[in-house]
C-alpha atoms as a PDB file:
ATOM      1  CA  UNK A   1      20.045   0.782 -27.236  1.00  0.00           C
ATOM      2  CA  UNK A   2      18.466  -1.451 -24.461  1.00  0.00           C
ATOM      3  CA  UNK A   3      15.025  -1.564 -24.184  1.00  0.00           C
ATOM      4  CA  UNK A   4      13.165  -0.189 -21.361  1.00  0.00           C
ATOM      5  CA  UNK A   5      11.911  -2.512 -18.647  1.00  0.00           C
ATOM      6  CA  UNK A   6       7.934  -1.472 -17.737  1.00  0.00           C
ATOM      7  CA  UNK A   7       7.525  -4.410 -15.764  1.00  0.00           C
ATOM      8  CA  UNK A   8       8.176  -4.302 -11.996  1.00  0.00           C
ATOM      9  CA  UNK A   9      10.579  -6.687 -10.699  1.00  0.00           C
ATOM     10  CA  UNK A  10       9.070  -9.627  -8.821  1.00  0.00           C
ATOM     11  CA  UNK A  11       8.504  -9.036  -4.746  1.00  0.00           C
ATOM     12  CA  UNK A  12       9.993 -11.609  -2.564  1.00  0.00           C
ATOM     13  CA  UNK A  13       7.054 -12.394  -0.430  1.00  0.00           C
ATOM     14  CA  UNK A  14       8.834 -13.968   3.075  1.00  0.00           C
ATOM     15  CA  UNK A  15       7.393 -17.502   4.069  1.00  0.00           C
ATOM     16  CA  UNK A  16       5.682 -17.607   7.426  1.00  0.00           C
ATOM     17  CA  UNK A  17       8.858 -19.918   8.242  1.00  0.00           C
ATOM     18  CA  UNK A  18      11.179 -17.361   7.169  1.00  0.00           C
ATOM     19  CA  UNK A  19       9.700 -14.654   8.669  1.00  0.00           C
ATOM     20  CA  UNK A  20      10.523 -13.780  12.155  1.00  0.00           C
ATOM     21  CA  UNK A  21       8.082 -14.298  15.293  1.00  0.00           C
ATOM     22  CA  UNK A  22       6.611 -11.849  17.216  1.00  0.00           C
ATOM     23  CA  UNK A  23       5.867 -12.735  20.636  1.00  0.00           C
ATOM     24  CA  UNK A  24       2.205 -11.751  22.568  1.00  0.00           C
ATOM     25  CA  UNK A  25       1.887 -11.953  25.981  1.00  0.00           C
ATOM     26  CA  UNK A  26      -2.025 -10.803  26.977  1.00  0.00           C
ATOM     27  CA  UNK A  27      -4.595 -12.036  28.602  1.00  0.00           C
ATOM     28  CA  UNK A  28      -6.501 -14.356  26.738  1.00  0.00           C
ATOM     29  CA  UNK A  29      -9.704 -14.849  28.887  1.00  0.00           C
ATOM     30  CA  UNK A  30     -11.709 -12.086  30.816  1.00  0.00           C
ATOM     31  CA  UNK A  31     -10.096  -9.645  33.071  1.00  0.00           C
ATOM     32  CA  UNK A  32     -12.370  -7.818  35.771  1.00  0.00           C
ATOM     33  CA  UNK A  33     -14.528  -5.301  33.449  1.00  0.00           C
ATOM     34  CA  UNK A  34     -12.629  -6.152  30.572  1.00  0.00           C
ATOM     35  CA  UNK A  35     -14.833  -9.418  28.461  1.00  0.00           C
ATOM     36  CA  UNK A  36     -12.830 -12.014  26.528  1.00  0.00           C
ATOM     37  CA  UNK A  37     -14.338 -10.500  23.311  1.00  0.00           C
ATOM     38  CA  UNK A  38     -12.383  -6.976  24.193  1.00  0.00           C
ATOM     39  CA  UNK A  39      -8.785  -9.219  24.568  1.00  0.00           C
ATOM     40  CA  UNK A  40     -10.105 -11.215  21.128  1.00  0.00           C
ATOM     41  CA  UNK A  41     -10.768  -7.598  19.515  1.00  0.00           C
ATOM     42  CA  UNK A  42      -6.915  -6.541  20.610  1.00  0.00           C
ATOM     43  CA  UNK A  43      -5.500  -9.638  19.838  1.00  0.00           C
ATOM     44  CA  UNK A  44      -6.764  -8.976  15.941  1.00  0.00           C
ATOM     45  CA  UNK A  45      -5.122  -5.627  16.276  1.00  0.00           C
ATOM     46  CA  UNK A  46      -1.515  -6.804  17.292  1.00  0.00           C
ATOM     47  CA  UNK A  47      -2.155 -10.234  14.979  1.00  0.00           C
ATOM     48  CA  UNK A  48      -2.551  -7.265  12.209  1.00  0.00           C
ATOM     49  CA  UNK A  49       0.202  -5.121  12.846  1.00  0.00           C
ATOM     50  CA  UNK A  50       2.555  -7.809  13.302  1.00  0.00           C
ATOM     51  CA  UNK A  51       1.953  -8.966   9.714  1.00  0.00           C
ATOM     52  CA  UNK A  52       2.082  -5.304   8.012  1.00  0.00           C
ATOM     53  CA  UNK A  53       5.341  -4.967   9.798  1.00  0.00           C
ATOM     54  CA  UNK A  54       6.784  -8.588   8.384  1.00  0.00           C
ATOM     55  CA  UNK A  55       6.224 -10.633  11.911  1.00  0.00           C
ATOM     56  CA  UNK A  56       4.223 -13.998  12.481  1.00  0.00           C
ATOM     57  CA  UNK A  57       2.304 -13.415  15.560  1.00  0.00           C
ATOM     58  CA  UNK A  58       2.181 -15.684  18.333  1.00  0.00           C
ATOM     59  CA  UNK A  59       0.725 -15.947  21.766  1.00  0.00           C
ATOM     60  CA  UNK A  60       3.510 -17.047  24.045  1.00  0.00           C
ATOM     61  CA  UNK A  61       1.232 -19.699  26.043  1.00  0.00           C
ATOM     62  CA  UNK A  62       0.549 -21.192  22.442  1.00  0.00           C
ATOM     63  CA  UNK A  63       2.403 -25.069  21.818  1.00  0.00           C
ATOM     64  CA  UNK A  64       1.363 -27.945  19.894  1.00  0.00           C
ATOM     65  CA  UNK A  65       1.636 -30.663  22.480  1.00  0.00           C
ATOM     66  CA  UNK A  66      -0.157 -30.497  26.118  1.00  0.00           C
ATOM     67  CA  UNK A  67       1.792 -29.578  29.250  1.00  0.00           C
ATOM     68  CA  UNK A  68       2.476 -27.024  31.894  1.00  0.00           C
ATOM     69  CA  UNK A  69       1.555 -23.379  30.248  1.00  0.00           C
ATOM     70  CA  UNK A  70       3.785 -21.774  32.278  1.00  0.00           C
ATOM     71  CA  UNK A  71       6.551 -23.784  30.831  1.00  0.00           C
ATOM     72  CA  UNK A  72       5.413 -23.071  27.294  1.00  0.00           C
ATOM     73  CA  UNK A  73       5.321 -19.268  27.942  1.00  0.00           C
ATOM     74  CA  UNK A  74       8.955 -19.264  29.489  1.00  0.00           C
ATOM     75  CA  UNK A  75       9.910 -21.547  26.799  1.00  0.00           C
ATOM     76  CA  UNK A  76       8.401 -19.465  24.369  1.00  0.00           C
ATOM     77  CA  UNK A  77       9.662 -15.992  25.517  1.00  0.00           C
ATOM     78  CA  UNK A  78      13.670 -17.523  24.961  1.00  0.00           C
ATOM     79  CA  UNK A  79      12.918 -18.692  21.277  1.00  0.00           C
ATOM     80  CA  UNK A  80      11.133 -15.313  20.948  1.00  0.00           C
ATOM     81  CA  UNK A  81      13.606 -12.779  22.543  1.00  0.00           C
ATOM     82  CA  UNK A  82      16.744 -15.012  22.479  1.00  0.00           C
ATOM     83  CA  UNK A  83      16.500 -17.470  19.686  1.00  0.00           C
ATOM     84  CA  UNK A  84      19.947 -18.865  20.010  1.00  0.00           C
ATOM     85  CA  UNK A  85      19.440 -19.516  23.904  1.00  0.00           C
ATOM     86  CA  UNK A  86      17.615 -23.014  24.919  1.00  0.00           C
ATOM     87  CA  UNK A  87      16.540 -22.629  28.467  1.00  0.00           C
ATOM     88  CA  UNK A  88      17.586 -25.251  31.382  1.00  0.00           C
ATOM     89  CA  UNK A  89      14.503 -27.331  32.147  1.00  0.00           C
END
């Protein structure tokens, strides 16, 4: 007779590399009434419910070499929503 297995089998916990990106586009500074600490404070929100839901999030406008933002958020958006695609620039 086989014994009985009490232990649990091991959980795969997904890489941030392997896990897939979730792309933010929000303000990120002040918006008439609205104080950067309010879009900071929704930002955690989203930043959490990304991760419960198996996403790393990630502002659009965010790249690790200077340039034109509106470039990175374009560029961005494409890996995001089309990650095969590579935008003409």
């Amino acid at each position: 007779m086989m014994a009985e297995q009490n232990e649990a089998a091991p959980v795969h916990q997904a890489s941030e590399k392997e896990k897939p990106i979730c792309g933010i586009v929000m303000p990120i500074s002040g918006m008439g009434d609205l104080p950067t600490r309010y879009w900071r404070d929704v930002r955690s929100i989203i930043d959490d419910a990304a991760n419960l839901a198996g996403f790393t999030p990630k502002l659009v406008s965010d790249a690790e070499e200077s340039g034109i933002i509106q470039k990175h958020i374009v560029e961005n958006l494409y890996q995001t929503l089309w990650p095969s695609v590579i935008p003409a620039t």
